[in-house]
PDB file of N, CA and C in Angstrom:
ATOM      1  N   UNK A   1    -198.924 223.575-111.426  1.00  0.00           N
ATOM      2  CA  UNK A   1    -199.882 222.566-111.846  1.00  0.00           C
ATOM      3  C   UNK A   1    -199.404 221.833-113.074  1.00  0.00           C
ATOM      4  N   UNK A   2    -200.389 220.855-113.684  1.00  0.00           N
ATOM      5  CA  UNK A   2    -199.760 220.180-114.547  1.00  0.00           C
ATOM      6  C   UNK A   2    -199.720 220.940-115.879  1.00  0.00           C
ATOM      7  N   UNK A   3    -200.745 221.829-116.103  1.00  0.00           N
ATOM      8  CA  UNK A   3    -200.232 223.095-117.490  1.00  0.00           C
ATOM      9  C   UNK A   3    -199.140 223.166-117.350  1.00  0.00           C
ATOM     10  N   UNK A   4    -198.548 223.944-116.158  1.00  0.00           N
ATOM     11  CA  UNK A   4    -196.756 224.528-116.116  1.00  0.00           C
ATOM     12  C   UNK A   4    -195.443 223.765-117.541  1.00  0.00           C
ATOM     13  N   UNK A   5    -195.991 221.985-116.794  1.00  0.00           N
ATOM     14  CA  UNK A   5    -195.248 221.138-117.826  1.00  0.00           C
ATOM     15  C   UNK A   5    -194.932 221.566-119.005  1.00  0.00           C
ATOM     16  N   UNK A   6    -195.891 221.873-119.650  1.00  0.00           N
ATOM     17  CA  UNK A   6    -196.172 222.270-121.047  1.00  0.00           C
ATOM     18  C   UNK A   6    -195.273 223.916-121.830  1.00  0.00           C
ATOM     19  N   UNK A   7    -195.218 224.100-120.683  1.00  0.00           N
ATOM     20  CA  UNK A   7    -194.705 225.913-120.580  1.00  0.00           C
ATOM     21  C   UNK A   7    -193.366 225.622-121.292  1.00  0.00           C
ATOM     22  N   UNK A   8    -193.335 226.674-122.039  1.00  0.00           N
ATOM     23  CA  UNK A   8    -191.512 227.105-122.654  1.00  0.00           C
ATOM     24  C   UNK A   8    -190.344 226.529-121.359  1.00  0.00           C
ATOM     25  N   UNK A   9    -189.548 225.680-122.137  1.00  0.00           N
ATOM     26  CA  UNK A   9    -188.383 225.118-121.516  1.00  0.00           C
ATOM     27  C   UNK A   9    -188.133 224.056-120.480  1.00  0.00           C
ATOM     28  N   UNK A  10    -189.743 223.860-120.781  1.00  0.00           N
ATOM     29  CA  UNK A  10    -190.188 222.317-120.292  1.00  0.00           C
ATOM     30  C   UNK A  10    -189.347 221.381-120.848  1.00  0.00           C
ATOM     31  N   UNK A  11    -189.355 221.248-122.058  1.00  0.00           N
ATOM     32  CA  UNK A  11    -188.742 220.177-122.995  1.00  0.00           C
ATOM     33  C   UNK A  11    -187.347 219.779-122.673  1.00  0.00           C
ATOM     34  N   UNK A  12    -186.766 219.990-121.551  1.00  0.00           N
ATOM     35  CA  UNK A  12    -185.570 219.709-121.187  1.00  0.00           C
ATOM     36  C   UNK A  12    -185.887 218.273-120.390  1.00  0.00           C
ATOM     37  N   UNK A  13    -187.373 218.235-119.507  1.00  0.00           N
ATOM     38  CA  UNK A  13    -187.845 217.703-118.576  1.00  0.00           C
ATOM     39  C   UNK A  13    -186.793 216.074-119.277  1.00  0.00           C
ATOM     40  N   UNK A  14    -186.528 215.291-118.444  1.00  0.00           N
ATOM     41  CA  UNK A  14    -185.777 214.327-118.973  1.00  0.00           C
ATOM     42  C   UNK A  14    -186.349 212.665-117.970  1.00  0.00           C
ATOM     43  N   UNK A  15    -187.150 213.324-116.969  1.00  0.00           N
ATOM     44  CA  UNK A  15    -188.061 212.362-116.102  1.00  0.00           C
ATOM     45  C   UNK A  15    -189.337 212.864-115.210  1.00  0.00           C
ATOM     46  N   UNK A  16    -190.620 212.017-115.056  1.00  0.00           N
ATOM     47  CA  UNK A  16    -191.359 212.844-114.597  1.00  0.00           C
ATOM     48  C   UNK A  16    -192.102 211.866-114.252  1.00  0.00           C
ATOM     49  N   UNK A  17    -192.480 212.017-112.804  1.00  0.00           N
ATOM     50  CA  UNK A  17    -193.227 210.579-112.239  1.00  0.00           C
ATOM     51  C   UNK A  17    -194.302 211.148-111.656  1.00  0.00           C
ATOM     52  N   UNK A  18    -195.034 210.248-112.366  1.00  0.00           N
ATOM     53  CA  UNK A  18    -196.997 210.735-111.873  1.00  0.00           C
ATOM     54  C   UNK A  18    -197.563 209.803-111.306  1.00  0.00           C
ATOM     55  N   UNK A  19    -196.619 208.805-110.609  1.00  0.00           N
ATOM     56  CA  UNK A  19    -197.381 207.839-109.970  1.00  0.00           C
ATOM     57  C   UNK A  19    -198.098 207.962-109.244  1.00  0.00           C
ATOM     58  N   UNK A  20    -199.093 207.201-108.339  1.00  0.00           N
ATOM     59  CA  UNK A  20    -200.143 207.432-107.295  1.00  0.00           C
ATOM     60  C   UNK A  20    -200.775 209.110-107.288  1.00  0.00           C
ATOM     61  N   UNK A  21    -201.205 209.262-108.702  1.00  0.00           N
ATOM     62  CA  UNK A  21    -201.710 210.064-108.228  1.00  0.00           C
ATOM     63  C   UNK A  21    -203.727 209.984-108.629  1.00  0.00           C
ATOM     64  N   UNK A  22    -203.821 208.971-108.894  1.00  0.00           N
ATOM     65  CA  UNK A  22    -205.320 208.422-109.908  1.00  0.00           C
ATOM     66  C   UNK A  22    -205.405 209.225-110.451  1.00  0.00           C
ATOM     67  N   UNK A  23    -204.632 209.514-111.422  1.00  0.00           N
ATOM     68  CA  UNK A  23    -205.363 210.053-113.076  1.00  0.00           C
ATOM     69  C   UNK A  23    -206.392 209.885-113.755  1.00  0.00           C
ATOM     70  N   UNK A  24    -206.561 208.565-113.804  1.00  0.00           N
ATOM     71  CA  UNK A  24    -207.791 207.430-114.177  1.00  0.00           C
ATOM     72  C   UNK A  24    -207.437 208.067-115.800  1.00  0.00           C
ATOM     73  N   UNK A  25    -209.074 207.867-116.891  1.00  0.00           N
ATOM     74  CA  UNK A  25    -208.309 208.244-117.964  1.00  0.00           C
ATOM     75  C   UNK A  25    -208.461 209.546-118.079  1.00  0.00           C
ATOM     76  N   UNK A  26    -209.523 211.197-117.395  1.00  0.00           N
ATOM     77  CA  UNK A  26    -209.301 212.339-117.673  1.00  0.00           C
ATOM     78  C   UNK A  26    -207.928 212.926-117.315  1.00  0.00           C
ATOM     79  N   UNK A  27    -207.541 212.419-116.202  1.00  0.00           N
ATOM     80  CA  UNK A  27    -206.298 212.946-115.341  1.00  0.00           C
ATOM     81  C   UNK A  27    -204.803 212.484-116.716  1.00  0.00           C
ATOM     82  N   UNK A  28    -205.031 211.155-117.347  1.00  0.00           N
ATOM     83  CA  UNK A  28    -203.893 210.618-117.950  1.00  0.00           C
ATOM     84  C   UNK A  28    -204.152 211.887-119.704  1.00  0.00           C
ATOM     85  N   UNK A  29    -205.461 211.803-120.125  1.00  0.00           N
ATOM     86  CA  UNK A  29    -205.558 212.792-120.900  1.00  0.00           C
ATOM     87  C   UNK A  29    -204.760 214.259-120.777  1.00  0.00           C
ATOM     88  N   UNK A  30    -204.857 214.624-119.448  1.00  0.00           N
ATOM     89  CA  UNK A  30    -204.184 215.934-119.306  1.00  0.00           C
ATOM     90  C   UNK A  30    -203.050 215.764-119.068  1.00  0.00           C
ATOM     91  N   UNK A  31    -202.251 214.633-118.624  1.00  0.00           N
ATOM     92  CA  UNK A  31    -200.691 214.708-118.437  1.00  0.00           C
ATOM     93  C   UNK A  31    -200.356 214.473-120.169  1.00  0.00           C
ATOM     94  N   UNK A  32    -200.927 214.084-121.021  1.00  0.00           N
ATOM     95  CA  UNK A  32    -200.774 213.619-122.438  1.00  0.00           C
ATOM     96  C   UNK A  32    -200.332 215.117-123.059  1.00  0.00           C
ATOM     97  N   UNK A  33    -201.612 216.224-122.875  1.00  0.00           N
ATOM     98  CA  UNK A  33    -201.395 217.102-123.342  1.00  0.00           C
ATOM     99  C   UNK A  33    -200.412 218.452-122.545  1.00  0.00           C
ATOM    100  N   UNK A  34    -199.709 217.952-121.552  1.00  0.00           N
ATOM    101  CA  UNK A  34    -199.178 218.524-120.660  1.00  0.00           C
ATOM    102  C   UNK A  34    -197.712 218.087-121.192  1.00  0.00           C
ATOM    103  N   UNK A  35    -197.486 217.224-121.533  1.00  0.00           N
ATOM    104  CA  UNK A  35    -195.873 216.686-121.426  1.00  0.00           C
ATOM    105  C   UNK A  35    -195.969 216.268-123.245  1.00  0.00           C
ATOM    106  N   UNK A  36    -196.470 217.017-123.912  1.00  0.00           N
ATOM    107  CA  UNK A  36    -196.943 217.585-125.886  1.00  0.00           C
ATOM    108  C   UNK A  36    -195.381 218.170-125.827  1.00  0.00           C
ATOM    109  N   UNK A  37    -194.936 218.405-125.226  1.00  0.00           N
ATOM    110  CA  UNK A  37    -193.556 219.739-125.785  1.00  0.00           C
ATOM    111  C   UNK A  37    -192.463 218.567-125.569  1.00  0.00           C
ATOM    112  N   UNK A  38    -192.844 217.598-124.640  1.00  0.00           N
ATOM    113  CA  UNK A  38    -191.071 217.310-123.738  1.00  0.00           C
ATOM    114  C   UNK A  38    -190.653 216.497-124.832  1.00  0.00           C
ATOM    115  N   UNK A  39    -189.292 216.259-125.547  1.00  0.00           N
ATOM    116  CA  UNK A  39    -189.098 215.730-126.652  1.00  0.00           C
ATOM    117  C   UNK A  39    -188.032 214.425-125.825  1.00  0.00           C
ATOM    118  N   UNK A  40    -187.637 215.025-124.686  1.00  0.00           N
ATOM    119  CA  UNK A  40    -186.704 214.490-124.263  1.00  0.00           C
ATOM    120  C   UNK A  40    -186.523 213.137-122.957  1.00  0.00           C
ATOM    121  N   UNK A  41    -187.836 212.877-122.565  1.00  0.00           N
ATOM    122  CA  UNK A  41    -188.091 211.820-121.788  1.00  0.00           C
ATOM    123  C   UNK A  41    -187.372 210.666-122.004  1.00  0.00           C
ATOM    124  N   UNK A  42    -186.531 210.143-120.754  1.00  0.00           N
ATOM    125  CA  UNK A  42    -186.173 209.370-120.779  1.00  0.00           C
ATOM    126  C   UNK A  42    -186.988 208.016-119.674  1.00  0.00           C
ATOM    127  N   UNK A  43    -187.662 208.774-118.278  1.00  0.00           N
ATOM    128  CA  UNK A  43    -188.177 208.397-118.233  1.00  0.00           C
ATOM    129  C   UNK A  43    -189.840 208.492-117.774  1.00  0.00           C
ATOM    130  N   UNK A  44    -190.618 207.727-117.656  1.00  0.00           N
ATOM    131  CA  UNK A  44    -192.194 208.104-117.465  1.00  0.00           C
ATOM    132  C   UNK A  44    -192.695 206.884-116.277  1.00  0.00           C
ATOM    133  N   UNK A  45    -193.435 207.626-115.235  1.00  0.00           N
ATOM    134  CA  UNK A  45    -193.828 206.637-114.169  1.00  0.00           C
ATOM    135  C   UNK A  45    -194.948 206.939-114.058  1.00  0.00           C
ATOM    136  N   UNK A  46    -196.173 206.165-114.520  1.00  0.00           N
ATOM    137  CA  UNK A  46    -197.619 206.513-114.184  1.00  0.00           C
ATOM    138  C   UNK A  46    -198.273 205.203-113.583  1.00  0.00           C
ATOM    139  N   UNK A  47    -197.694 204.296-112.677  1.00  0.00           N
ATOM    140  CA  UNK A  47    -197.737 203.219-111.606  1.00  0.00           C
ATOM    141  C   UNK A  47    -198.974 203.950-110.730  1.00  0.00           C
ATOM    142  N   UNK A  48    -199.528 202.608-110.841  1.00  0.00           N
ATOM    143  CA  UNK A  48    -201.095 203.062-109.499  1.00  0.00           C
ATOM    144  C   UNK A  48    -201.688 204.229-109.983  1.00  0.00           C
ATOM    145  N   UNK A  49    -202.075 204.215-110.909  1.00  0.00           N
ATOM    146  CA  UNK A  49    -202.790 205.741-111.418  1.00  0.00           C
ATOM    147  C   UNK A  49    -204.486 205.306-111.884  1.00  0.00           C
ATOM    148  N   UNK A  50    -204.706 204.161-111.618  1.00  0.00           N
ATOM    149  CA  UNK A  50    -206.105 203.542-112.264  1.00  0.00           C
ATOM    150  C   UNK A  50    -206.405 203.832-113.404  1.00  0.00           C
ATOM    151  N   UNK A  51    -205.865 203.542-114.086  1.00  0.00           N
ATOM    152  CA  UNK A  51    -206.017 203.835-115.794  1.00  0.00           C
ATOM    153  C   UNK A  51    -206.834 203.122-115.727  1.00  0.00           C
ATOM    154  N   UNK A  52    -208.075 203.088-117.115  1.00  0.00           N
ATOM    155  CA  UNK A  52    -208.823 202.248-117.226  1.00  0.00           C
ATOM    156  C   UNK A  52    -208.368 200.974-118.448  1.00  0.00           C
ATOM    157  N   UNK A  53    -208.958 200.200-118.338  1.00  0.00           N
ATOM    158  CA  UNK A  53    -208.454 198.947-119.587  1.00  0.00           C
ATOM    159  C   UNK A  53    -208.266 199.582-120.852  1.00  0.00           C
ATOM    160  N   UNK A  54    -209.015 200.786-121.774  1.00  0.00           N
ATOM    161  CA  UNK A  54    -209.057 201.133-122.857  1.00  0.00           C
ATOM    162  C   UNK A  54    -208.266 202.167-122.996  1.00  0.00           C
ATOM    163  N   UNK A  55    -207.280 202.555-121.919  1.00  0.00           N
ATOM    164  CA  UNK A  55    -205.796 203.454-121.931  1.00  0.00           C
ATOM    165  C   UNK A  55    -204.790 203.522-123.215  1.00  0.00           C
ATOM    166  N   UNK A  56    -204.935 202.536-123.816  1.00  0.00           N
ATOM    167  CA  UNK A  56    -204.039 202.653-124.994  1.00  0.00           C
ATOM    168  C   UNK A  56    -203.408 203.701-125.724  1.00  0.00           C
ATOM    169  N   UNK A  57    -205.064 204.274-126.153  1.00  0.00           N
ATOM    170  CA  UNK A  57    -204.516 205.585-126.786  1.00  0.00           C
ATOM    171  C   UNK A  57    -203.600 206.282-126.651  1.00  0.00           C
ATOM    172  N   UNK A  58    -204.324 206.648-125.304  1.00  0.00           N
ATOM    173  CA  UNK A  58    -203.711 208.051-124.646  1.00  0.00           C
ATOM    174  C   UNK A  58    -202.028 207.918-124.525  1.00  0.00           C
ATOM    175  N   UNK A  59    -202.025 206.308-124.030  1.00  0.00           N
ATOM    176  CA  UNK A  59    -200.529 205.814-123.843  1.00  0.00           C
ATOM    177  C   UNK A  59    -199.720 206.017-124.848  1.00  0.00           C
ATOM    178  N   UNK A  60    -200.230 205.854-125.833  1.00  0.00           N
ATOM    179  CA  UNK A  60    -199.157 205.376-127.495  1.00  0.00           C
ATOM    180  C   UNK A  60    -199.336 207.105-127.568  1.00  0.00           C
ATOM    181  N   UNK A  61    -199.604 208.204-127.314  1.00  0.00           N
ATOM    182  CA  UNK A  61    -199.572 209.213-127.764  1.00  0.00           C
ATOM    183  C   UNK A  61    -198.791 210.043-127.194  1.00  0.00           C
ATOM    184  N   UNK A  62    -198.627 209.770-125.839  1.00  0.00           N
ATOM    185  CA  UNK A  62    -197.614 210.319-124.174  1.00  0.00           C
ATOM    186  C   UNK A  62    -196.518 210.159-125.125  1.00  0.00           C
ATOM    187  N   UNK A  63    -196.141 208.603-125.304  1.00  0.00           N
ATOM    188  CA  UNK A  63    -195.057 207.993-126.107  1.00  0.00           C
ATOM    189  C   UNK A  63    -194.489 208.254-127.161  1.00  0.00           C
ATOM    190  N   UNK A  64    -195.283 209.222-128.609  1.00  0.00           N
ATOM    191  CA  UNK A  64    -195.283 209.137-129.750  1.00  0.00           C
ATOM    192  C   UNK A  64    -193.868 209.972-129.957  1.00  0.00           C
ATOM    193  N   UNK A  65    -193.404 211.011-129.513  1.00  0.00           N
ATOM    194  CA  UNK A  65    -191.976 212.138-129.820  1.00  0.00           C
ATOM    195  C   UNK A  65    -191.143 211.878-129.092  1.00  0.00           C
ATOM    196  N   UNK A  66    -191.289 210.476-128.143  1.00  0.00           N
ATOM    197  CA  UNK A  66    -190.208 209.865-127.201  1.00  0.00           C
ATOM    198  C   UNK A  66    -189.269 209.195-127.589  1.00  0.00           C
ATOM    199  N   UNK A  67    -188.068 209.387-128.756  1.00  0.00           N
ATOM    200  CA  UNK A  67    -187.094 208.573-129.396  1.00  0.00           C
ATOM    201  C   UNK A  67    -186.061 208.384-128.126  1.00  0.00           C
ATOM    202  N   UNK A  68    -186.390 208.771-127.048  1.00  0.00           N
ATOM    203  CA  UNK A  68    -184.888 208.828-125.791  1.00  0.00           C
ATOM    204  C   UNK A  68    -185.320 208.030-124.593  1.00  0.00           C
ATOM    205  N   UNK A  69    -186.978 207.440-124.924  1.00  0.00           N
ATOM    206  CA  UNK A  69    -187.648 206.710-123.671  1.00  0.00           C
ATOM    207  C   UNK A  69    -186.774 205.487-123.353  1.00  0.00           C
ATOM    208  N   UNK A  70    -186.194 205.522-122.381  1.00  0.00           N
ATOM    209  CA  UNK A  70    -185.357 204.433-121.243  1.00  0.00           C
ATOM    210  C   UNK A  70    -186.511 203.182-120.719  1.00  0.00           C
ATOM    211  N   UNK A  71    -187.308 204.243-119.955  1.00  0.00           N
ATOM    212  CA  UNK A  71    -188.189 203.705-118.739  1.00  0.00           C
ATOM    213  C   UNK A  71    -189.622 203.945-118.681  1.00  0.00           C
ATOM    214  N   UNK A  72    -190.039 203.115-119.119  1.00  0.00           N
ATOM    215  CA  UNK A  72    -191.804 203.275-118.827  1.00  0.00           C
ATOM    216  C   UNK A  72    -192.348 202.427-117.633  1.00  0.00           C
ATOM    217  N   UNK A  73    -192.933 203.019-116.635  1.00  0.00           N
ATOM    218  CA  UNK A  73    -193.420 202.264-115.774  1.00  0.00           C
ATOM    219  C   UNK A  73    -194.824 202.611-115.608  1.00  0.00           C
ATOM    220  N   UNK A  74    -195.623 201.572-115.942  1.00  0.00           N
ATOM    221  CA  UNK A  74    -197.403 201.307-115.939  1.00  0.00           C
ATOM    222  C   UNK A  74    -197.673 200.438-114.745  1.00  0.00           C
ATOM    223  N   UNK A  75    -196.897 200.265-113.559  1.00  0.00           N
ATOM    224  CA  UNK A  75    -197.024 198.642-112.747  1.00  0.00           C
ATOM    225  C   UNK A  75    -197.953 199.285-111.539  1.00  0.00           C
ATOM    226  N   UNK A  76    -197.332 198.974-110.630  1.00  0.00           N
ATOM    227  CA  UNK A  76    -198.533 198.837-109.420  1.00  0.00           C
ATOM    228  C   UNK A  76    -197.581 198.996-108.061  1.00  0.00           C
ATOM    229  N   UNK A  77    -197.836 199.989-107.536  1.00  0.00           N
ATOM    230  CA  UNK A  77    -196.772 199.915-105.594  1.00  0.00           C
ATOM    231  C   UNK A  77    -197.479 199.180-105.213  1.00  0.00           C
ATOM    232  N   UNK A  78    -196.583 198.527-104.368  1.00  0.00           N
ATOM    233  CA  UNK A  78    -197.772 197.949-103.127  1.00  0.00           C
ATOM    234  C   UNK A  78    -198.165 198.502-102.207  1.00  0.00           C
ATOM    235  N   UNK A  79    -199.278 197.896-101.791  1.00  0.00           N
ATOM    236  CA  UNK A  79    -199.908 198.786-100.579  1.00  0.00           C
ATOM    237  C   UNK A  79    -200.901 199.757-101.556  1.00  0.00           C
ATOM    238  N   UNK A  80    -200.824 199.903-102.489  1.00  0.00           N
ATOM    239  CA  UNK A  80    -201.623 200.911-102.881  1.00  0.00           C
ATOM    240  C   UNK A  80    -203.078 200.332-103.607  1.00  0.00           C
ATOM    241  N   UNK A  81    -204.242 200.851-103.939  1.00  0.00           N
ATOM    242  CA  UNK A  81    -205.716 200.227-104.558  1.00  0.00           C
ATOM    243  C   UNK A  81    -205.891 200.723-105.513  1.00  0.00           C
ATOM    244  N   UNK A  82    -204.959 201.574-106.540  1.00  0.00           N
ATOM    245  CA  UNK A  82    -204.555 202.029-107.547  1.00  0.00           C
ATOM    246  C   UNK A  82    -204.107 201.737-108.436  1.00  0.00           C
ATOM    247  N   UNK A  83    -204.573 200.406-108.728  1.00  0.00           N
ATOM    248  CA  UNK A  83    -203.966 199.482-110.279  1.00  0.00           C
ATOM    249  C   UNK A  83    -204.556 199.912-111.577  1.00  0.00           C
ATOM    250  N   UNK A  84    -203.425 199.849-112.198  1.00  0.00           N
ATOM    251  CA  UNK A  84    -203.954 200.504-113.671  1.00  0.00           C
ATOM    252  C   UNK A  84    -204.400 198.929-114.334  1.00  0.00           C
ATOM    253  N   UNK A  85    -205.589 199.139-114.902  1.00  0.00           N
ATOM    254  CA  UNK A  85    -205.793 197.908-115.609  1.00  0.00           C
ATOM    255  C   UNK A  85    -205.978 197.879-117.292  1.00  0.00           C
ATOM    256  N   UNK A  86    -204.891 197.989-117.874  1.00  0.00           N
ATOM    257  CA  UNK A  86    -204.719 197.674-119.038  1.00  0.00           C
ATOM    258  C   UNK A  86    -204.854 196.725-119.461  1.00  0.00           C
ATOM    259  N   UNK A  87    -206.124 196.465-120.982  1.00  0.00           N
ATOM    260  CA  UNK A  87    -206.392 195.229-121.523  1.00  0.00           C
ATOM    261  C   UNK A  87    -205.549 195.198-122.776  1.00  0.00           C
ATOM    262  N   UNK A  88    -205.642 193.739-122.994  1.00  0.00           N
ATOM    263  CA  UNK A  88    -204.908 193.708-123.752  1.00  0.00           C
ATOM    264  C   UNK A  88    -204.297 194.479-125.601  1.00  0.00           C
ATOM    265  N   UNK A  89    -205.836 194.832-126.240  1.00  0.00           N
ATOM    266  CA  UNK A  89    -205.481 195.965-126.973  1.00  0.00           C
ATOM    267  C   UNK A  89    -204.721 197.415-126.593  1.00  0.00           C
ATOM    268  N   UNK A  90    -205.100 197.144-125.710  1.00  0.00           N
ATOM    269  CA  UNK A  90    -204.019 198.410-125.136  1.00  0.00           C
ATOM    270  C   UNK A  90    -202.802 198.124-124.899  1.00  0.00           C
ATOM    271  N   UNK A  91    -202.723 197.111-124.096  1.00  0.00           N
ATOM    272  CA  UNK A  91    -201.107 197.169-124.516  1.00  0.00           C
ATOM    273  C   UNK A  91    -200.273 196.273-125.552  1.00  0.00           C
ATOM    274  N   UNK A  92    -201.380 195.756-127.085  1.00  0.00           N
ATOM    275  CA  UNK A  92    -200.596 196.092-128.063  1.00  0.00           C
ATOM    276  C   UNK A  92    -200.592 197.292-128.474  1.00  0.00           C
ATOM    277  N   UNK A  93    -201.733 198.044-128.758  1.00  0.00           N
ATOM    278  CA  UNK A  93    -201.213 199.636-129.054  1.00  0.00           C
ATOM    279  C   UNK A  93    -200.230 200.178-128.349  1.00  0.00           C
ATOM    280  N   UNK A  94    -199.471 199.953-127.232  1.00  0.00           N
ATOM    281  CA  UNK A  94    -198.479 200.479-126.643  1.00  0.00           C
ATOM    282  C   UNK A  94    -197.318 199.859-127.086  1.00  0.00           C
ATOM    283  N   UNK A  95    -197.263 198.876-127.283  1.00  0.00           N
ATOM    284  CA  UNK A  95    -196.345 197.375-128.162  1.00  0.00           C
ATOM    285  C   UNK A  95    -195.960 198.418-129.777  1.00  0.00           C
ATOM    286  N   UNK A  96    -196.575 198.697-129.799  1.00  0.00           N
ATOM    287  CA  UNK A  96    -196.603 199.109-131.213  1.00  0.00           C
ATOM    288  C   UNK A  96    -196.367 200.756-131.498  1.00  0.00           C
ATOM    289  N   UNK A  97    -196.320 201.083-130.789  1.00  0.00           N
ATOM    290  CA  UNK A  97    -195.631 202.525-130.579  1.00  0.00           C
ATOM    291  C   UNK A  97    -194.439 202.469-129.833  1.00  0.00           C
ATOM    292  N   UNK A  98    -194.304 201.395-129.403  1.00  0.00           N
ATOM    293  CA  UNK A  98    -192.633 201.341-128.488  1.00  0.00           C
ATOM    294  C   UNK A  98    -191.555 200.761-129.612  1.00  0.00           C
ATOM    295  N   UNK A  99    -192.041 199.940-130.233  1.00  0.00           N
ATOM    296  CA  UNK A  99    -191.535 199.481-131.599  1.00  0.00           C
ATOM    297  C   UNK A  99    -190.744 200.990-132.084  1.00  0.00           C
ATOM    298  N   UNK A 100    -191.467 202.010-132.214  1.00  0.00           N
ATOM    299  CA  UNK A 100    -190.516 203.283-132.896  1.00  0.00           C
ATOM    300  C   UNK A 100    -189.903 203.960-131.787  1.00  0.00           C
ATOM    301  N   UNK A 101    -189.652 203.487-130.581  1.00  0.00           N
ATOM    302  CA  UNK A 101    -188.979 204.018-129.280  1.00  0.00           C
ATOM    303  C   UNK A 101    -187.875 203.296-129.059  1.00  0.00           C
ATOM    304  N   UNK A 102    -186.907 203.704-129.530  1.00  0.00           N
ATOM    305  CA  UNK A 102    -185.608 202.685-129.674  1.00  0.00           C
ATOM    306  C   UNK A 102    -185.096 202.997-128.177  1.00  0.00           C
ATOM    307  N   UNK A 103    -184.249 202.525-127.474  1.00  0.00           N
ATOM    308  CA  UNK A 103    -183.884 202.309-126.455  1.00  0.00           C
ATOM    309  C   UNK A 103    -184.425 201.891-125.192  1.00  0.00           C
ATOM    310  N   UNK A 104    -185.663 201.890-125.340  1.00  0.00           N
ATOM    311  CA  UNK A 104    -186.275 201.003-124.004  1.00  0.00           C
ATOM    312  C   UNK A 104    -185.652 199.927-123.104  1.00  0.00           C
ATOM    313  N   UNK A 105    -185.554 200.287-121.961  1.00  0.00           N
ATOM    314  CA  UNK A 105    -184.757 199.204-121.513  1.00  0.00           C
ATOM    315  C   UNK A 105    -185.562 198.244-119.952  1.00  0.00           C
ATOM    316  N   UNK A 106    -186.348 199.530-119.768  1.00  0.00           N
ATOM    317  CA  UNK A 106    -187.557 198.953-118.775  1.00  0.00           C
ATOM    318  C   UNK A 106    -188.520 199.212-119.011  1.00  0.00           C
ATOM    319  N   UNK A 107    -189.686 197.936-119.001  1.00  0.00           N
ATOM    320  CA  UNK A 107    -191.109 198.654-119.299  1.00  0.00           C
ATOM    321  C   UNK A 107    -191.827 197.443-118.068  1.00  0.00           C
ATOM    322  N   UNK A 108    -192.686 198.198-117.279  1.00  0.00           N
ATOM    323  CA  UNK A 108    -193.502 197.552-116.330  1.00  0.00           C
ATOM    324  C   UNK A 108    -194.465 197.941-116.521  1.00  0.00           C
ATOM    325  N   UNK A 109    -194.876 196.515-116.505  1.00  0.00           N
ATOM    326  CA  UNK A 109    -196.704 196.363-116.003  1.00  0.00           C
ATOM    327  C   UNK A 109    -197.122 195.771-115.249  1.00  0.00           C
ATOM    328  N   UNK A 110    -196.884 195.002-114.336  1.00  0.00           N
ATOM    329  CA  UNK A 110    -197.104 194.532-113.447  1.00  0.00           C
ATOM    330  C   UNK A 110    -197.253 195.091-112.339  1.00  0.00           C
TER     331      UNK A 110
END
């Protein structure tokens, strides 16, 4: 389950895709405190997960010990009714925690 994440020797984890799975925001809360250890993410896929518009937080916090984040993907599959809808304070609070995430090289929202 998603505790496991969190477990001793997690922190190697280096990618971890939670797409389609509707998190919405309790589900994105618990991957937050689930993936607390991984220091080492390079990348993160939470596409089609129905976040709600006021996601920010939780986002800039997933993000906060991620100095190795490559790839953030927030966008949308197709075919799927699972759009995350982030407003726009949210994704300056995410703007603004990626600012201390040096290497980013993909970030989707769409």
């Amino acid at each position: 389950g998603m505790e496991q994440l969190g477990a001793p020797g997690s922190t190697r984890l280096t990618g971890v895709n939670l797409s389609m799975n509707l998190l919405g925001d309790k589900g994105a809360a618990a991957a937050e405190r689930a993936l607390h250890s991984c220091r080492d993410l390079a990348a993160l896929d939470l596409s089609s997960n129905s976040l709600p518009p006021e996601s920010g937080d939780i986002l800039a916090m997933m993000i906060t010990n991620q100095t190795n984040m490559c790839e953030l993907r927030l966008g949308h599959y197709r075919d799927t009714a699972e759009r995350n809808k982030l407003d726009g304070g949210s994704i300056e609070k995410l703007a603004v925690q990626l600012k201390a995430t040096s290497g980013l090289t993909v970030l989707e929202l769409g």
